[in-house]
N, C-alpha and C. Protein backbone atom coordinates (compact mmCIF):
# COMPACT_ATOMS: atom_id res chain seq x y z
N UNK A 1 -34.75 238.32 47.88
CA UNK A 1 -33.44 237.70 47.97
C UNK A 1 -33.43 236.70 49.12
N UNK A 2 -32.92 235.55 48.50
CA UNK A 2 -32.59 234.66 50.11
C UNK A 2 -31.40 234.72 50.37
N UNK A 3 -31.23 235.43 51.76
CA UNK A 3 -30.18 235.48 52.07
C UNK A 3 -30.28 234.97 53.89
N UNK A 4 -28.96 234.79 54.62
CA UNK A 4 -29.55 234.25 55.92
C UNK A 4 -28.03 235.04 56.37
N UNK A 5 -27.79 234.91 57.93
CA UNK A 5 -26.42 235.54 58.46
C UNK A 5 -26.80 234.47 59.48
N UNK A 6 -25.43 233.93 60.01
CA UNK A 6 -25.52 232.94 61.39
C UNK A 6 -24.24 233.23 61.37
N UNK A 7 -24.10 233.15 63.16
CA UNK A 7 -22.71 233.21 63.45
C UNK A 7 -22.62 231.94 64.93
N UNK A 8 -21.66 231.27 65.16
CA UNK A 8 -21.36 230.42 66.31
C UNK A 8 -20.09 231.07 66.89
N UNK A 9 -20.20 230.64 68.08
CA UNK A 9 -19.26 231.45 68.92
C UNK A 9 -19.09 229.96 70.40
N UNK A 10 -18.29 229.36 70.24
CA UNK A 10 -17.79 227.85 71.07
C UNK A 10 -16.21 228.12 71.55
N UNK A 11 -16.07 227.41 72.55
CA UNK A 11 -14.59 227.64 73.40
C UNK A 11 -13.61 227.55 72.12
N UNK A 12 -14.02 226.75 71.35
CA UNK A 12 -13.08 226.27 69.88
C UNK A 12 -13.07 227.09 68.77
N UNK A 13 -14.58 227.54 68.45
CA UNK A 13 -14.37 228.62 67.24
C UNK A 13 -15.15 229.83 67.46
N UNK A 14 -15.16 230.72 66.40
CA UNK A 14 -15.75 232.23 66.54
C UNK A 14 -16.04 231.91 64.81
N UNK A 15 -17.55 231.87 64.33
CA UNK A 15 -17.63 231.94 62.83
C UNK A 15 -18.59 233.03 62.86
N UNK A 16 -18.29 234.13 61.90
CA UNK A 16 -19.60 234.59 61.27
C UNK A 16 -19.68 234.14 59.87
N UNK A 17 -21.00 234.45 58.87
CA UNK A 17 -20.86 233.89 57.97
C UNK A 17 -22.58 234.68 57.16
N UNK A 18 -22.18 235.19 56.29
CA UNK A 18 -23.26 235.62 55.68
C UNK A 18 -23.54 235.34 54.01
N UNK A 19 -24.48 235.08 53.75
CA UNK A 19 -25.11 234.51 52.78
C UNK A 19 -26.13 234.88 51.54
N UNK A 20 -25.98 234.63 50.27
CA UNK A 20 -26.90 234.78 49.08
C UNK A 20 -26.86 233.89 48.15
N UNK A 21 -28.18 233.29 48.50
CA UNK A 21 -27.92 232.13 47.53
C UNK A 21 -28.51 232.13 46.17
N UNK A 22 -29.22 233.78 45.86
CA UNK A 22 -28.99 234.27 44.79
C UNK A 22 -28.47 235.64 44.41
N UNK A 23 -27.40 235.02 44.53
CA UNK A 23 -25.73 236.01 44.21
C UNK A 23 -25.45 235.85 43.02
N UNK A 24 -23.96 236.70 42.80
CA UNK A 24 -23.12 236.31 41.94
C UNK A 24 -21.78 235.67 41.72
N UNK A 25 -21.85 235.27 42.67
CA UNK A 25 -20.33 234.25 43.24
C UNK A 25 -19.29 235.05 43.88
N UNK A 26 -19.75 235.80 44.07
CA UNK A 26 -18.46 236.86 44.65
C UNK A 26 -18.60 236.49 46.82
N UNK A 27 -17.18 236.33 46.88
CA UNK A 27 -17.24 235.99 48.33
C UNK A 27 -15.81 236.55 48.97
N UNK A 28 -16.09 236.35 50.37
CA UNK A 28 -14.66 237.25 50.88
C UNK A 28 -14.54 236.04 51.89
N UNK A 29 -13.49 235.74 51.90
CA UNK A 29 -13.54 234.18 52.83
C UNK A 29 -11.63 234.60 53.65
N UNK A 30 -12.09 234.26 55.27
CA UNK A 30 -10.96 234.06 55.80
C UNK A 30 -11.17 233.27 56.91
N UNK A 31 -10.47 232.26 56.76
CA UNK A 31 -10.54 231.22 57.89
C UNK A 31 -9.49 231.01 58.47
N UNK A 32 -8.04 231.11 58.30
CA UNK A 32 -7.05 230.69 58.57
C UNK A 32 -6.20 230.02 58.11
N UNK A 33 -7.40 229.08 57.06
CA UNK A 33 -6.76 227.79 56.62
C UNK A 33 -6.69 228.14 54.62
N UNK A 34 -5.61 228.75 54.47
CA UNK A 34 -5.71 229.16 53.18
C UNK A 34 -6.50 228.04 51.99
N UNK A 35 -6.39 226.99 51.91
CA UNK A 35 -6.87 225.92 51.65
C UNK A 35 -7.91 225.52 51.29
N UNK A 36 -8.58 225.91 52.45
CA UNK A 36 -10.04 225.67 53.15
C UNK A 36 -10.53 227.03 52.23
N UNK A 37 -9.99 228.40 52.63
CA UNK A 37 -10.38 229.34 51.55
C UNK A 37 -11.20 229.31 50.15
N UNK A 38 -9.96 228.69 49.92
CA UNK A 38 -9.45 228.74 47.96
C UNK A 38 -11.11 227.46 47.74
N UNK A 39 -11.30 226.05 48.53
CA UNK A 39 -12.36 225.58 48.38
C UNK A 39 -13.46 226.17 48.24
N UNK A 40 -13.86 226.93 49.44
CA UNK A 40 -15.21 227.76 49.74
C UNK A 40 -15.06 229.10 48.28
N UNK A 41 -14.04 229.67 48.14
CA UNK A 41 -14.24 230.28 46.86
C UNK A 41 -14.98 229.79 45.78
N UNK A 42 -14.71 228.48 45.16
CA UNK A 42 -15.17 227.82 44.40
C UNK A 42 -16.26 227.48 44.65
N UNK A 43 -16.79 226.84 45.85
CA UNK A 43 -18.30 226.71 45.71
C UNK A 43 -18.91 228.31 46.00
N UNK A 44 -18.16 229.38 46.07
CA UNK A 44 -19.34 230.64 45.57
C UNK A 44 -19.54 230.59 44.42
N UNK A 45 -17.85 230.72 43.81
CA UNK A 45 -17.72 231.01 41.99
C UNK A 45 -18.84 229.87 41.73
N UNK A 46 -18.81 228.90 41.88
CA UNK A 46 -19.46 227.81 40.67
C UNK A 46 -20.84 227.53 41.08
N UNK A 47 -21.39 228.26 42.94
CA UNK A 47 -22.55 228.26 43.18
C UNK A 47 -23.19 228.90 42.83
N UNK A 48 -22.62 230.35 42.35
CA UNK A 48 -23.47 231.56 41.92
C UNK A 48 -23.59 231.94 43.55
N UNK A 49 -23.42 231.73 44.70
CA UNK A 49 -23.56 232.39 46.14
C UNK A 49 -23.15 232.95 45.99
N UNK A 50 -23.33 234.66 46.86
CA UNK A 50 -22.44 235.74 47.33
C UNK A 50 -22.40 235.00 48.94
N UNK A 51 -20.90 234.68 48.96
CA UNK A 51 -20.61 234.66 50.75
C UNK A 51 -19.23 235.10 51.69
N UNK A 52 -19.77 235.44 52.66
CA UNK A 52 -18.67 236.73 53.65
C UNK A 52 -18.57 235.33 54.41
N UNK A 53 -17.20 234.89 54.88
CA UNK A 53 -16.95 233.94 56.02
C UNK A 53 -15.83 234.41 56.68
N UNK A 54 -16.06 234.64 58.40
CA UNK A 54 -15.21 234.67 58.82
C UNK A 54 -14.73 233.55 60.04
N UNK A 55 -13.59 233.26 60.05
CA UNK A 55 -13.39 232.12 60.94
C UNK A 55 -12.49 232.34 62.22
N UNK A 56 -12.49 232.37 63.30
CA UNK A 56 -11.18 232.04 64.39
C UNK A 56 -11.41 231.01 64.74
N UNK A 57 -10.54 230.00 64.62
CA UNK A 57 -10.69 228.95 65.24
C UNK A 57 -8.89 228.47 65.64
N UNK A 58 -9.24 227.32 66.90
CA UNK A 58 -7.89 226.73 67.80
C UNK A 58 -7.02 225.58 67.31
N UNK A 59 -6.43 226.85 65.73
CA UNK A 59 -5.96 225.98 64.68
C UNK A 59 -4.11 225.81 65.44
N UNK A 60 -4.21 226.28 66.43
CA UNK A 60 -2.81 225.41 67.56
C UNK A 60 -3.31 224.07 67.88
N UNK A 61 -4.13 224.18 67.81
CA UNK A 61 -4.57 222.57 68.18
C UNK A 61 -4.60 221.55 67.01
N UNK A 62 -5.35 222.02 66.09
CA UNK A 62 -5.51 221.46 64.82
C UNK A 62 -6.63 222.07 63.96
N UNK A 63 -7.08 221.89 63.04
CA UNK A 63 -7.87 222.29 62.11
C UNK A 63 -9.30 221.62 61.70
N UNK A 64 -9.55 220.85 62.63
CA UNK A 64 -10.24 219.72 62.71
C UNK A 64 -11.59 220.27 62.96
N UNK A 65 -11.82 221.40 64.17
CA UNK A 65 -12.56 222.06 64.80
C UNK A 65 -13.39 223.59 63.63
N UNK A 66 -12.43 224.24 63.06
CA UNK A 66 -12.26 225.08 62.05
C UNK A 66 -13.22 224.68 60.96
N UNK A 67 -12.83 223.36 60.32
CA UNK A 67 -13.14 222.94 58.96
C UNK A 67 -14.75 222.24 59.55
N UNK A 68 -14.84 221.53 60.47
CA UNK A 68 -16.08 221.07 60.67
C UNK A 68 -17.17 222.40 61.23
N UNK A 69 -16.60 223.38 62.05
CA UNK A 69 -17.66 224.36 62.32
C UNK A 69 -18.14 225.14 60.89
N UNK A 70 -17.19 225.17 60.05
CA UNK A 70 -17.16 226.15 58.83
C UNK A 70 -18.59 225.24 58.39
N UNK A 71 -18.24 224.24 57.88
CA UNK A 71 -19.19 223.24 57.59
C UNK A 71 -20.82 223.61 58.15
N UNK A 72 -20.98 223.37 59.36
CA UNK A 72 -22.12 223.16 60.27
C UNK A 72 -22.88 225.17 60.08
N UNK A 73 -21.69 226.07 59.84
CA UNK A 73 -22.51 227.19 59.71
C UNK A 73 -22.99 227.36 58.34
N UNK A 74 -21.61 226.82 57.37
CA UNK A 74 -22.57 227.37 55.28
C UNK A 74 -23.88 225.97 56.03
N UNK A 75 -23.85 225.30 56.60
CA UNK A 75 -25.09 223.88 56.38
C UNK A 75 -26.41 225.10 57.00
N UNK A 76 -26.67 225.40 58.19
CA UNK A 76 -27.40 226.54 59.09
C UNK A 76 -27.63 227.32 57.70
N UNK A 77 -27.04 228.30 57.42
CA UNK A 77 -27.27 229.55 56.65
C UNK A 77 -27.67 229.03 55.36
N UNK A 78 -27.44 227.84 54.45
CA UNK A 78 -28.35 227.33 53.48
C UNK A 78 -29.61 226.96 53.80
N UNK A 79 -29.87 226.35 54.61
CA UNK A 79 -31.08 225.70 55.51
C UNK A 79 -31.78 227.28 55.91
N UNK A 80 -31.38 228.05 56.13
CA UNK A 80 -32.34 229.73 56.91
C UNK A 80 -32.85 230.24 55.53
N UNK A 81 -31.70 230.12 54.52
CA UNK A 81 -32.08 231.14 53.36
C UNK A 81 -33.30 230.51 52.15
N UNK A 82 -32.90 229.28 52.43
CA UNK A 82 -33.77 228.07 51.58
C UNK A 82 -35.14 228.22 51.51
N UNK A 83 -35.75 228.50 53.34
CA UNK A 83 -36.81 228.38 54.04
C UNK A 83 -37.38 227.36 54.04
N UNK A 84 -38.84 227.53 53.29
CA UNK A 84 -39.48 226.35 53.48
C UNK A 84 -39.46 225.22 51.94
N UNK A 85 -38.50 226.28 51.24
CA UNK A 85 -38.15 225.43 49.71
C UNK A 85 -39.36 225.68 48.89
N UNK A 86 -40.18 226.31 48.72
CA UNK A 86 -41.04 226.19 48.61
C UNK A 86 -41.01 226.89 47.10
N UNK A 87 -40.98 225.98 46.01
CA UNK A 87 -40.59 226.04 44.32
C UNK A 87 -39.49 226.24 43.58
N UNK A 88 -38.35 225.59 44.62
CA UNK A 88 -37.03 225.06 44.39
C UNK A 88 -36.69 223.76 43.60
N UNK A 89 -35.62 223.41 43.02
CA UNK A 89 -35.68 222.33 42.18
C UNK A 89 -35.79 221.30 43.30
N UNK A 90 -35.20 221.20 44.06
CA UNK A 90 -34.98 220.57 45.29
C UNK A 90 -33.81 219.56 44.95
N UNK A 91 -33.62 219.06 43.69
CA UNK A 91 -32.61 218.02 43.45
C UNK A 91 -31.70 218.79 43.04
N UNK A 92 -30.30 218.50 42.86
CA UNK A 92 -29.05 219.41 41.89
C UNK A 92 -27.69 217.94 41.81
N UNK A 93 -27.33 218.48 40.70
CA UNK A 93 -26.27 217.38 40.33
C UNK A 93 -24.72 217.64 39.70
N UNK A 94 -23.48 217.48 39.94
CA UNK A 94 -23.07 218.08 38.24
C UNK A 94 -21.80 217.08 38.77
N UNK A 95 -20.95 216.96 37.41
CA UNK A 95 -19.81 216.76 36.94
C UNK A 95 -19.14 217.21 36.92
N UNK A 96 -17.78 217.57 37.60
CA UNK A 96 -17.15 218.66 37.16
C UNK A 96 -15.49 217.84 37.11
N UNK A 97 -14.64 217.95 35.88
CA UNK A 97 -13.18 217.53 35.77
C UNK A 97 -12.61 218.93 36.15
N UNK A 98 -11.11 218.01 36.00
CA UNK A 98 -9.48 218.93 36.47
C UNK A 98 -8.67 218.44 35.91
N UNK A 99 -8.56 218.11 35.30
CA UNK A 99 -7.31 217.32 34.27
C UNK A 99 -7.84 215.76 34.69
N UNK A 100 -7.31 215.31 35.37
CA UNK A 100 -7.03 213.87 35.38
C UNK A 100 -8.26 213.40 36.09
N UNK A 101 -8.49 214.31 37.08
CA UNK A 101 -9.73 214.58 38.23
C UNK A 101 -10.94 214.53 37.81
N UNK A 102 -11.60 213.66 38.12
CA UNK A 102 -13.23 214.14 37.96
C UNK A 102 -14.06 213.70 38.95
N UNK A 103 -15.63 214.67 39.26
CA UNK A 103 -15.82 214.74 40.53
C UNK A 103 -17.35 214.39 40.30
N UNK A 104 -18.24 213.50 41.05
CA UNK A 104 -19.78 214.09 40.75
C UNK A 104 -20.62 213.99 42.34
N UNK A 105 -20.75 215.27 42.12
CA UNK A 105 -21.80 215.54 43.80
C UNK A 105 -23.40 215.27 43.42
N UNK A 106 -23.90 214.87 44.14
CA UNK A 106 -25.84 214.98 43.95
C UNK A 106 -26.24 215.72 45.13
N UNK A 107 -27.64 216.33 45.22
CA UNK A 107 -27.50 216.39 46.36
C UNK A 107 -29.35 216.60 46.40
N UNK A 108 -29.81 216.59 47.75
CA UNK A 108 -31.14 216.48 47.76
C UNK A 108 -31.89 217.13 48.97
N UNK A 109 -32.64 218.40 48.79
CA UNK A 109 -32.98 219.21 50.02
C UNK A 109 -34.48 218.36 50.64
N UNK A 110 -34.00 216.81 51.17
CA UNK A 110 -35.20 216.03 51.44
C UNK A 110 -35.59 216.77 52.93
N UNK A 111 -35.14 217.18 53.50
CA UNK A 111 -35.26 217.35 54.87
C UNK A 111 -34.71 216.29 55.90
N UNK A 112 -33.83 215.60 55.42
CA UNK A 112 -33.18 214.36 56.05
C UNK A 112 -31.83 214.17 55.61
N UNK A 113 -30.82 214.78 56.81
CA UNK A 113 -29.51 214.38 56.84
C UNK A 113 -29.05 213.49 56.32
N UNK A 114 -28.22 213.03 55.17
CA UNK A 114 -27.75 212.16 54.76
C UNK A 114 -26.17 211.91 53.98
N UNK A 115 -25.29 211.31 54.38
CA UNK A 115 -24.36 211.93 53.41
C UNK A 115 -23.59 210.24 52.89
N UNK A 116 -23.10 210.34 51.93
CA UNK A 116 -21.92 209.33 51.36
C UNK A 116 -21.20 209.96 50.47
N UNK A 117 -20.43 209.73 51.57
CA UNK A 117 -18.65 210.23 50.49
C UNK A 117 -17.81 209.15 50.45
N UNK A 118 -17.43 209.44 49.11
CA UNK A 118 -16.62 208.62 48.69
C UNK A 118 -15.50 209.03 47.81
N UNK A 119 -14.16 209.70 48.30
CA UNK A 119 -13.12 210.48 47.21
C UNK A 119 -11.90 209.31 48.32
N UNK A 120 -11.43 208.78 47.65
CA UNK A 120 -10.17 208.29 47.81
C UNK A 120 -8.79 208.70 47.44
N UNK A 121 -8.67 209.92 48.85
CA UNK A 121 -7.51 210.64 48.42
C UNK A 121 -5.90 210.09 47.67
N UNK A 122 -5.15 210.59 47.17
CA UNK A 122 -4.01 210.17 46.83
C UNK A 122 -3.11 209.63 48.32
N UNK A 123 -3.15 210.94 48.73
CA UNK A 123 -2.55 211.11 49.67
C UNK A 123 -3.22 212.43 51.02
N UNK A 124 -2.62 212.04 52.26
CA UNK A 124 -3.31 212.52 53.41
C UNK A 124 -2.72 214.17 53.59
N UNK A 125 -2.13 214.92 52.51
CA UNK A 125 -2.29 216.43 53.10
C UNK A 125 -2.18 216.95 51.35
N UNK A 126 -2.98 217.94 51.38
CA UNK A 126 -2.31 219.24 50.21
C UNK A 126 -1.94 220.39 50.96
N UNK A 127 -0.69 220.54 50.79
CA UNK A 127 0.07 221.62 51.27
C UNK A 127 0.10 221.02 52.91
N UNK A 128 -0.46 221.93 53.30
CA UNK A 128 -0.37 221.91 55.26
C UNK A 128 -2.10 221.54 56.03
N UNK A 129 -2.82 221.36 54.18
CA UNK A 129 -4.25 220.95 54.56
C UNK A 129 -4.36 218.97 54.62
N UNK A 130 -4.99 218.64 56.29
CA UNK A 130 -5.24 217.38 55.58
C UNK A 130 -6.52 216.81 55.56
N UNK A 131 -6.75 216.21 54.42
CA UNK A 131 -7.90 215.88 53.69
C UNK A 131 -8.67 215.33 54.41
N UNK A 132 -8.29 214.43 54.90
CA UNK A 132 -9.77 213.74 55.90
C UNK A 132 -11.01 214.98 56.63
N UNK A 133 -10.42 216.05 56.78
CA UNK A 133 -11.07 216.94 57.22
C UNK A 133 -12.36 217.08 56.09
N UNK A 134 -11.93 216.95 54.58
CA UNK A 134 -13.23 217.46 53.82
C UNK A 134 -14.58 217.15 54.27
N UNK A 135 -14.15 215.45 54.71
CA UNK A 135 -15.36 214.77 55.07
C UNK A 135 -15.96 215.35 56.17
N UNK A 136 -15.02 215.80 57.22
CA UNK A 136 -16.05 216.22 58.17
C UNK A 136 -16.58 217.94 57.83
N UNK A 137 -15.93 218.51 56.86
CA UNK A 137 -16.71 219.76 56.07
C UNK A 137 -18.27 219.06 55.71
N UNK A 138 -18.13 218.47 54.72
CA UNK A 138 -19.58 217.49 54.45
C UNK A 138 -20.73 217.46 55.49
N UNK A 139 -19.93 216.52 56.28
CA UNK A 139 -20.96 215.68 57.52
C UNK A 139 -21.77 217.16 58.40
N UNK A 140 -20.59 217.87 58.66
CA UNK A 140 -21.46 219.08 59.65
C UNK A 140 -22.31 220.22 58.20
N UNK A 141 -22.07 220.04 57.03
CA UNK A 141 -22.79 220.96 56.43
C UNK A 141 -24.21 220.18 56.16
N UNK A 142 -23.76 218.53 55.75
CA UNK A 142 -25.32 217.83 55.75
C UNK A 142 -26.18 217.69 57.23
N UNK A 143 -25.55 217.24 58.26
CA UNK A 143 -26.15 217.66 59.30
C UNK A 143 -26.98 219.03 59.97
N UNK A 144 -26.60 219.99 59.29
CA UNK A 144 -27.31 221.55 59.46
C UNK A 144 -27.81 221.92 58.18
N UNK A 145 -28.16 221.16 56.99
CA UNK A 145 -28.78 221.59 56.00
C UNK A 145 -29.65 220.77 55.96
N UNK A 146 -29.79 219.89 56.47
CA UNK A 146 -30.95 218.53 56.64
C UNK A 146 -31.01 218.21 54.73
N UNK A 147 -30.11 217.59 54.77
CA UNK A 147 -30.06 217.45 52.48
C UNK A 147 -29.26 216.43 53.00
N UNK A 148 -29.43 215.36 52.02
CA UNK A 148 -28.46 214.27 51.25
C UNK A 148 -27.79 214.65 50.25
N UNK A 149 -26.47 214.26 50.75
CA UNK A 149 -25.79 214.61 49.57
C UNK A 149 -24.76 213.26 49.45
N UNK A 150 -24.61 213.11 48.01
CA UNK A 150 -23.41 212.41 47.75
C UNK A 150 -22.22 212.49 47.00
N UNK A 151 -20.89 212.59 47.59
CA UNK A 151 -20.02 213.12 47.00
C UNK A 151 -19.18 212.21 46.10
N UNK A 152 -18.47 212.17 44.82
CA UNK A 152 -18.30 210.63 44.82
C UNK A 152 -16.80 211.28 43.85
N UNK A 153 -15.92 210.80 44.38
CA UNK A 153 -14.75 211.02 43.38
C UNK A 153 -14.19 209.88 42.31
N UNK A 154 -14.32 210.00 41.14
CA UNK A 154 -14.52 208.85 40.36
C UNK A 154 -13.31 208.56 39.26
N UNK A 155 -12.49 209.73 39.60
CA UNK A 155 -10.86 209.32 39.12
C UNK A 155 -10.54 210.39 39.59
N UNK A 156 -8.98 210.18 39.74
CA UNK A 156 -8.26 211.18 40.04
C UNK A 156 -6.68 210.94 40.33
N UNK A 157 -5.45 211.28 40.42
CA UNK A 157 -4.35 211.01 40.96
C UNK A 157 -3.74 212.21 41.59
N UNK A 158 -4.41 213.66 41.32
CA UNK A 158 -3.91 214.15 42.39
C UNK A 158 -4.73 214.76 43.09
N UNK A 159 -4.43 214.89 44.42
CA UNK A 159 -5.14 214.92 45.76
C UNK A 159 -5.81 216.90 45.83
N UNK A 160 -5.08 217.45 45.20
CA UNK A 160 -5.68 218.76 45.53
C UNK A 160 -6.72 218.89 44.04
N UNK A 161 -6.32 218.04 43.13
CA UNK A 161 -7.28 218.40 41.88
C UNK A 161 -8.69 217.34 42.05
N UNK A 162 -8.41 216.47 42.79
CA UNK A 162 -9.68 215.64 43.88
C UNK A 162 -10.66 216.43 44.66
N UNK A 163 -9.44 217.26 45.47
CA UNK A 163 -10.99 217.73 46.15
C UNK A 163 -11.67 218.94 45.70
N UNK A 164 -10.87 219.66 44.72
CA UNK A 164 -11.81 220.88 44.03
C UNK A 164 -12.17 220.85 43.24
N UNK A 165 -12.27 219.38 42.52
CA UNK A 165 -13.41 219.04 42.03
C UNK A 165 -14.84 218.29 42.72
N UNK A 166 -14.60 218.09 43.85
CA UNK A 166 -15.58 217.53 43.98
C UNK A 166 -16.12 219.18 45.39
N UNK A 167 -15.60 220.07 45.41
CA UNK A 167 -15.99 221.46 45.75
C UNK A 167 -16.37 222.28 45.26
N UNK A 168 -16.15 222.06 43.40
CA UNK A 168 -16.63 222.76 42.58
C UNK A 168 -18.12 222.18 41.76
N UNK A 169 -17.73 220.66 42.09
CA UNK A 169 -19.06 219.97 41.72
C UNK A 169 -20.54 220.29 43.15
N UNK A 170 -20.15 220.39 44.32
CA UNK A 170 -20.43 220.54 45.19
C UNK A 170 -21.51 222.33 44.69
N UNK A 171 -20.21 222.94 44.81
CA UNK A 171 -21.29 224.42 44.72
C UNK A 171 -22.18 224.32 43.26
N UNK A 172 -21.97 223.68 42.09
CA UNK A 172 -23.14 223.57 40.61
C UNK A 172 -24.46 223.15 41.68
N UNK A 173 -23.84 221.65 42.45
CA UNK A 173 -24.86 220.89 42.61
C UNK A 173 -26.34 222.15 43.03
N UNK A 174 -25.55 222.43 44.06
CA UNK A 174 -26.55 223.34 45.27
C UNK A 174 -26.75 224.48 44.20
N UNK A 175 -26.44 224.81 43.53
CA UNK A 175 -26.96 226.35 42.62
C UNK A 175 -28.14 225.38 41.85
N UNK A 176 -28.29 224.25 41.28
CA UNK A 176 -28.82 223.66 40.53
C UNK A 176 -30.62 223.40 41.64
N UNK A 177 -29.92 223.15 42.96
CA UNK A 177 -30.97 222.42 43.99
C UNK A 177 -32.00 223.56 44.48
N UNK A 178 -31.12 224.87 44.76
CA UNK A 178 -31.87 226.18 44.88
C UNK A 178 -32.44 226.80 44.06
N UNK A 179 -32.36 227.06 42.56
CA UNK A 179 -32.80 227.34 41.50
C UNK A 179 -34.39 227.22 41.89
N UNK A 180 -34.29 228.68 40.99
CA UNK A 180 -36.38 228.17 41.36
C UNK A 180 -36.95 227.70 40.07
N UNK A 181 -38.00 226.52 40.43
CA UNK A 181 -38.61 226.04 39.09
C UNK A 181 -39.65 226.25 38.85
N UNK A 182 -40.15 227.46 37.76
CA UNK A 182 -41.07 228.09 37.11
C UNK A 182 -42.02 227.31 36.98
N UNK A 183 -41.61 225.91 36.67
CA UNK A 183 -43.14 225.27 36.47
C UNK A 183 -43.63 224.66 37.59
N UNK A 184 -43.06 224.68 38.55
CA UNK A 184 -43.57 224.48 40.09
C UNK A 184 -44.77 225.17 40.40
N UNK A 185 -44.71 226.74 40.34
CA UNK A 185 -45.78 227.55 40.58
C UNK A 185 -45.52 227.68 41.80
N UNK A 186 -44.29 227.77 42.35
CA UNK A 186 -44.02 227.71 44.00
C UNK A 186 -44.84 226.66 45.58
N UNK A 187 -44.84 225.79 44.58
CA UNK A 187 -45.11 224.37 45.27
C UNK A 187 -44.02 224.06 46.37
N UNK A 188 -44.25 222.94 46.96
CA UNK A 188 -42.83 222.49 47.83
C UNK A 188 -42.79 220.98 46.83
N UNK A 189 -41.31 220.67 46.39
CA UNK A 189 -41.57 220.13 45.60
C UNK A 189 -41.21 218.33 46.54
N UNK A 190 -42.54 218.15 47.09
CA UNK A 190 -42.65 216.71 47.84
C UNK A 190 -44.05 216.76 47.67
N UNK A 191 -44.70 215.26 47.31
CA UNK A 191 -45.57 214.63 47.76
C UNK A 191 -46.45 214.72 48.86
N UNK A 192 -45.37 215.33 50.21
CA UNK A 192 -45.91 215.10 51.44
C UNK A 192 -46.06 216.41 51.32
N UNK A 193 -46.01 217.52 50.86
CA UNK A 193 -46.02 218.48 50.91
C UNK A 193 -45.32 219.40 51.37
N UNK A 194 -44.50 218.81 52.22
CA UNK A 194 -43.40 219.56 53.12
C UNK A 194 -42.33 218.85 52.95
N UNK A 195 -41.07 219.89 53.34
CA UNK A 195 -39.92 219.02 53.58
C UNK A 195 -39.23 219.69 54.70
């Protein structure tokens, strides 16, 4: 089983966070930010991950701190459980609609941070969540997973069916990228041999 546990502990947040990235989508998620929740649900459900997250963070201040650490630990604990990738698809992709919404993530375990997002929200909050934060969910999960990913929202008019699709496209992608490929023979699947 790959599984990894990391926890951060900063004047700003307290995360633990434990991991299977061959699960069955079942996860217990509390962050504070109901929102933020209901997202990370979906990329278990649609990752196939089993994941435990717990969050305190100095959401008197704002949520800013919360949503980017959450980020930077699932990025850590994909990156531990992954290892050395070694006969993984390494690429993953998907499509995923919501009515009006449709979302497509790629993503790529090159060993090199990379990200472009591109969802052009409706508008700047769902509910009491505001969106600009997704991006920095992204940035600290590609920064600690060392993967390119690109998020790309390619219609949509409403703002909460925007971003869970592109959270639900998000967790296919990575179930698709971790998948092991039989005809690999447990290769690393680069040229250079490593990633």
């Amino acid at each position: 089983m790959r599984t990894a546990s990391v926890t951060r502990n900063t004047a700003e947040t307290r995360i633990s966070l434990t991991l299977n990235l061959d699960g069955s989508g079942t996860a217990k998620i509390a962050t504070g930010l109901p929102f933020l929740d209901h997202m990370l649900d979906q990329v278990a459900r649609h990752g196939l991950l089993d994941l435990e997250l717990e969050a305190k963070g100095d959401l008197r201040v704002d949520a800013h701190h919360t949503v980017e650490d959450v980020g930077i630990v699932l990025g850590q604990a994909v990156a531990k459980a992954a290892g050395d990738k070694r006969g993984i698809r390494r690429y993953g992709h998907a499509y995923v609609p919501l009515d009006e919404a449709l979302s497509r993530v790629v993503v790529d375990f090159s060993g090199r941070p990379g990200l472009e997002f591109h969802v052009p929200f409706t508008r700047a909050r769902v509910g009491e969540f505001d969106v600009d934060l997704v991006h920095e969910f992204f940035q600290g999960f590609v920064n600690h997973a060392a993967v390119t990913l690109h998020v790309d929202n390619l219609r949509g008019a409403n703002a909460h069916h925007q971003c869970e699709t592109a959270f639900k496209a998000f967790g296919r992608a990575l179930r698709m990228a971790v998948e092991t490929d039989l005809r690999a023979a447990g290769a690393v699947p680069s040229t250079k041999g490593a990633l």
